[in-house]
N, C-alpha and C. Protein backbone atom coordinates (compact mmCIF):
# COMPACT_ATOMS: atom_id res chain seq x y z
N UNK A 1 4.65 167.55 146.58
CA UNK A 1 5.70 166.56 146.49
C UNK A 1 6.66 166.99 145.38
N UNK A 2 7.68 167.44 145.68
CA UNK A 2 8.97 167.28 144.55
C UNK A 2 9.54 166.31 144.10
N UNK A 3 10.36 166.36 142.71
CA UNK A 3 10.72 165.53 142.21
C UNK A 3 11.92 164.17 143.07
N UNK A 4 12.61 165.08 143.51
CA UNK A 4 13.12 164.70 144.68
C UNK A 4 12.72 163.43 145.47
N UNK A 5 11.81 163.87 146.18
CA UNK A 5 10.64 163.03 147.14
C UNK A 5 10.27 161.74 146.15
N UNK A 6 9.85 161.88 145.01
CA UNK A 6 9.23 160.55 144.11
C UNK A 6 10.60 159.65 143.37
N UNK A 7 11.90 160.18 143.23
CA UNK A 7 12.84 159.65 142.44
C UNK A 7 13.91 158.95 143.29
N UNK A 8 14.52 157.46 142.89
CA UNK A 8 16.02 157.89 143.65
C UNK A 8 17.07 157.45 142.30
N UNK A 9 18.04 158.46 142.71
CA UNK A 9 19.03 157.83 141.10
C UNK A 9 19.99 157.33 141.78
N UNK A 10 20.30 155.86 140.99
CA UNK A 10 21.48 155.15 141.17
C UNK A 10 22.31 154.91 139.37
N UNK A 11 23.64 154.48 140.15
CA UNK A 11 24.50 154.57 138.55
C UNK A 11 24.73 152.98 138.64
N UNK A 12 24.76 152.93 137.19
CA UNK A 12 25.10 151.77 137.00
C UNK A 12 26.00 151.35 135.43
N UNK A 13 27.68 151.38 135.95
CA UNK A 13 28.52 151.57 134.96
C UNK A 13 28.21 153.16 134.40
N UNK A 14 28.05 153.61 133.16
CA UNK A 14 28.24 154.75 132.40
C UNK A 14 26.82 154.66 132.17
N UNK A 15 25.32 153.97 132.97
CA UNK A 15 23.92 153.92 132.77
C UNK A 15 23.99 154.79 134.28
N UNK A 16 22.53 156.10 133.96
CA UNK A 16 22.28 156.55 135.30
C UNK A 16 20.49 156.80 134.96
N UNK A 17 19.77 156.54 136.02
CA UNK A 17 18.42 156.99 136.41
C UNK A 17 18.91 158.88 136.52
N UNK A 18 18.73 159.82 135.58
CA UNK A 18 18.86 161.24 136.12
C UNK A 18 17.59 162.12 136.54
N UNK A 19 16.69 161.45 136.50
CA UNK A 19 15.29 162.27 136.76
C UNK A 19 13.73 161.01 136.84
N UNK A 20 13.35 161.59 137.74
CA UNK A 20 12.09 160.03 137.78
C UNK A 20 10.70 161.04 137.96
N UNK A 21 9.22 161.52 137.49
CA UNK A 21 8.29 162.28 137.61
C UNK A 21 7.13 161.78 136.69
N UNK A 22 6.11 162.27 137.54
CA UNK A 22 4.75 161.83 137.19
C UNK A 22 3.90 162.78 135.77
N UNK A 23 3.93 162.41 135.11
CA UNK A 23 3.14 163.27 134.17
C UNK A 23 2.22 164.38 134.56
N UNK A 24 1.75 164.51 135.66
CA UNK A 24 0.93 165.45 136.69
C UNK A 24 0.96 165.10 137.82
N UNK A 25 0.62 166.15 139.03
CA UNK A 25 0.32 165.40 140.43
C UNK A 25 -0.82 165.43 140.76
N UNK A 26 -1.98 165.87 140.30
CA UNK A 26 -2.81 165.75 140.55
C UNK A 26 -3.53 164.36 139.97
N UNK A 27 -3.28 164.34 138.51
CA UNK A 27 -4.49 163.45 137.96
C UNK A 27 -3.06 162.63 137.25
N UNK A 28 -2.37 162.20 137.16
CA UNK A 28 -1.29 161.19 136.32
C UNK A 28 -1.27 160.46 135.66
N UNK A 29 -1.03 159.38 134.58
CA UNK A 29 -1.18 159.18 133.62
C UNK A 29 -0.29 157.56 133.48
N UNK A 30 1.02 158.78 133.47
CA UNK A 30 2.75 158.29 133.07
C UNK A 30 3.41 158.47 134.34
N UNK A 31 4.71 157.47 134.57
CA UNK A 31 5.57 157.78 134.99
C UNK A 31 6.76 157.90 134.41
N UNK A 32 7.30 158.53 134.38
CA UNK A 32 8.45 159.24 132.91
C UNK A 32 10.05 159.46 134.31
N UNK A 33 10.43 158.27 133.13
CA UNK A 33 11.81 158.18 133.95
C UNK A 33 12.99 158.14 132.92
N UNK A 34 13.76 159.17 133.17
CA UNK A 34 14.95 159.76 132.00
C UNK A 34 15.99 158.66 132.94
N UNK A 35 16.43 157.92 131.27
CA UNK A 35 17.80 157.35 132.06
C UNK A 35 18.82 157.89 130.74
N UNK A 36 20.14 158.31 131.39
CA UNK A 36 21.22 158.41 130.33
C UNK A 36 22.06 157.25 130.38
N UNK A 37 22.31 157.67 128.90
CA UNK A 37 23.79 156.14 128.70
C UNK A 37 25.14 157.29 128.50
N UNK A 38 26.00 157.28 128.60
CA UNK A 38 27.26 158.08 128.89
C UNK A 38 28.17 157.23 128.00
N UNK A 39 28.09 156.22 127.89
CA UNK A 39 28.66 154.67 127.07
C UNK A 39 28.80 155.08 125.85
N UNK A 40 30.02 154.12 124.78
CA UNK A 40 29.55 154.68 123.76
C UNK A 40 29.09 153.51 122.82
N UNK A 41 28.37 152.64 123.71
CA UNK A 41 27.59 151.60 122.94
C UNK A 41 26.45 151.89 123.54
N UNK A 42 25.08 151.52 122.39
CA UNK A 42 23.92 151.24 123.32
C UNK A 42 23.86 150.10 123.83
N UNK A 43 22.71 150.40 125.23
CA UNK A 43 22.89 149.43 126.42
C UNK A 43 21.23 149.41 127.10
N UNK A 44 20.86 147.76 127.04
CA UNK A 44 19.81 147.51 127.39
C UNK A 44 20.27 147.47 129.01
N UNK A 45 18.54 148.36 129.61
CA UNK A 45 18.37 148.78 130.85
C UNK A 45 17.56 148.27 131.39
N UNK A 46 17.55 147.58 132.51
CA UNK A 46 16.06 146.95 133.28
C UNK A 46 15.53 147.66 134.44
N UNK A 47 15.15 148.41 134.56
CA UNK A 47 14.37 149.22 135.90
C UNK A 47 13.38 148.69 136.87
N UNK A 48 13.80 148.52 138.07
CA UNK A 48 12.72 148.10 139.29
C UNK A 48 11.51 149.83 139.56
N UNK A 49 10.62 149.54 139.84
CA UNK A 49 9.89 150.58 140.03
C UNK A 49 9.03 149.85 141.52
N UNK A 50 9.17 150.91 142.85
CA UNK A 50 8.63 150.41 144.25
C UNK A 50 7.93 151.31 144.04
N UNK A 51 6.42 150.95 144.71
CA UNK A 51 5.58 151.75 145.27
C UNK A 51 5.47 151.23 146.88
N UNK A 52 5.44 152.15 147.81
CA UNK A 52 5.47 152.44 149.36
C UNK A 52 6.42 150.86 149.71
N UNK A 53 7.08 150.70 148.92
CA UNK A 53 8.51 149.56 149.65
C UNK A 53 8.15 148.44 148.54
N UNK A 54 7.65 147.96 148.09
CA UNK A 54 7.44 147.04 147.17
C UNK A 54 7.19 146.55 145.74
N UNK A 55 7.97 145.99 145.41
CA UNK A 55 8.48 146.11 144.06
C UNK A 55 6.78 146.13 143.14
N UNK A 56 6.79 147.10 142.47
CA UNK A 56 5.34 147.12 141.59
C UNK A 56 5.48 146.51 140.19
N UNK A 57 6.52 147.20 139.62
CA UNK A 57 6.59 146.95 138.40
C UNK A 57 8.41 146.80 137.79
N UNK A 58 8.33 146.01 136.35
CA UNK A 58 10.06 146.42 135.78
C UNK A 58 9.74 146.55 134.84
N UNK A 59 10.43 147.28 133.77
CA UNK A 59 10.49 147.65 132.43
C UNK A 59 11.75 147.38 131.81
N UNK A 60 12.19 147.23 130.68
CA UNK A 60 13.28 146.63 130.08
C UNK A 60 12.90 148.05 128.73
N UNK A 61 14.50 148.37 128.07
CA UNK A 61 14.08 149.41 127.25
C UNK A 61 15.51 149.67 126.95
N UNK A 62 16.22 149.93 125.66
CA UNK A 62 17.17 150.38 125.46
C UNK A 62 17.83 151.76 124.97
N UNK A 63 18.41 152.04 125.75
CA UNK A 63 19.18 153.54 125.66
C UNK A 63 20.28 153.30 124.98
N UNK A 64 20.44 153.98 123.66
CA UNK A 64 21.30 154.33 122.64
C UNK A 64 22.23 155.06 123.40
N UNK A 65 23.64 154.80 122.24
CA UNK A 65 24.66 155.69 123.14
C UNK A 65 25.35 157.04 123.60
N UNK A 66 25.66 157.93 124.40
CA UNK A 66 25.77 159.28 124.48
C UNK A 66 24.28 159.66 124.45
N UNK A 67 23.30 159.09 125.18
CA UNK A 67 21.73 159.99 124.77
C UNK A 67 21.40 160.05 125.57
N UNK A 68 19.71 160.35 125.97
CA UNK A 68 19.02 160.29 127.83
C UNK A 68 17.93 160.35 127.04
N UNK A 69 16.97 159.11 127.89
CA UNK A 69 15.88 158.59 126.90
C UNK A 69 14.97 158.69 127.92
N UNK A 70 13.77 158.94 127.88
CA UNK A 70 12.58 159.39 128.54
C UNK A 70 11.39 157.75 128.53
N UNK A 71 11.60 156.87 129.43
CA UNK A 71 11.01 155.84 129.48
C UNK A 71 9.70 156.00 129.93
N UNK A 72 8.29 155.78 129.81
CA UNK A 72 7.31 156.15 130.24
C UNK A 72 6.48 154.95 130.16
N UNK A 73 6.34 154.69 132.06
CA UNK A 73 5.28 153.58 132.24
C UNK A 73 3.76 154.28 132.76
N UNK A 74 2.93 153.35 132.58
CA UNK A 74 1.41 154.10 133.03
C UNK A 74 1.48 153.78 133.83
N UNK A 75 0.75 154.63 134.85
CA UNK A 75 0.39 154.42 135.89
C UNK A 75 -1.09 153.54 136.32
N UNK A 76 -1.12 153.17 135.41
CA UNK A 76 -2.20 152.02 135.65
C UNK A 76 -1.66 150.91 135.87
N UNK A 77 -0.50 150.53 135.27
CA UNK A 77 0.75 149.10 135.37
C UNK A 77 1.04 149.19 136.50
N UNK A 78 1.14 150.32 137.54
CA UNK A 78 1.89 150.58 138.93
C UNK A 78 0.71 149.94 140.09
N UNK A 79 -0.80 149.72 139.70
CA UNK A 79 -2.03 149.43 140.33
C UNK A 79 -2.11 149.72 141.74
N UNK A 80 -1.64 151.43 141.49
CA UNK A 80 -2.16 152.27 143.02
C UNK A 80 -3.39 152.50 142.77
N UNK A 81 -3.65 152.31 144.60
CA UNK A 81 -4.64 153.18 144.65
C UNK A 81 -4.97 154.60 144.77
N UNK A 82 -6.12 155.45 144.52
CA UNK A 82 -6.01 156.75 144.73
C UNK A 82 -5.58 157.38 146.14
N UNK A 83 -4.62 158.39 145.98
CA UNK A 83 -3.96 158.82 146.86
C UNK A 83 -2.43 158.82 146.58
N UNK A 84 -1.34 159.17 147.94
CA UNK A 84 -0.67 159.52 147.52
C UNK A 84 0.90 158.37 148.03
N UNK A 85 1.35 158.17 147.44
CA UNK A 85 2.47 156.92 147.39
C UNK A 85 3.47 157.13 147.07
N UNK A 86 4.50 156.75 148.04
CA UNK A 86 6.24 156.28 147.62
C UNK A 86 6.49 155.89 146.71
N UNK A 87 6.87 156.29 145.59
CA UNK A 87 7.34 155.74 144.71
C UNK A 87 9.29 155.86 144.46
N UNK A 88 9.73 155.12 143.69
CA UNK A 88 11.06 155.00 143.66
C UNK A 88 11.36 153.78 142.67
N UNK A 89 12.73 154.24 141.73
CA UNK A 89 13.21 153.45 140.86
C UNK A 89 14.76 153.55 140.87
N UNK A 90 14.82 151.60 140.41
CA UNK A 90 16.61 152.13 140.56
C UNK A 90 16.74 150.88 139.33
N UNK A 91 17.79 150.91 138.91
CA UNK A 91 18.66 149.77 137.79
C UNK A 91 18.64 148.61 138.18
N UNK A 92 18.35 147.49 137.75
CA UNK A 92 18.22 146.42 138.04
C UNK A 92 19.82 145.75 137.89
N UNK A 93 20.50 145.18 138.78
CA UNK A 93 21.97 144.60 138.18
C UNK A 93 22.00 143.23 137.26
């Protein structure tokens, strides 16, 4: 599975999801999702996170301005089961 396959990026204003990946694919941990702010204020971000179509989890987290901040939820918060799952995150409006 590529990064590709597990991520989708949406923009939101001068906030973007640029990369979404699992700390490993075999055994995982984290899910580590880089969002940039392009803004030149910092700007609180709320993220939906789906596993196979349904909303699992959100995280709230603020990205300082001009930066790209590496948000990292466990994958124990996501409460898959073993095996292998759709995952996908986008900006909450």
């Amino acid at each position: 599975m590529t990064q590709s396959e597990i991520g989708v990026i949406k923009v939101l204003a001068k906030v973007e999801i640029v990369q979404v990946y699992f700390s490993s694919y075999k055994d995982p941990t984290d899910l580590n999702i880089e969002v940039k702010n392009k803004g030149t204020t910092a700007r609180e971000v709320k993220i939906n996170i789906y596993a196979d179509g349904s909303l699992a989890h959100a995280v709230t987290d603020t990205v300082e301005a001009e930066s790209t901040k590496t948000i990292k939820v466990a994958v124990s918060d996501l409460n898959l089961s073993k095996g292998e799952h759709f995952v996908y995150c986008e900006l909450a409006e």
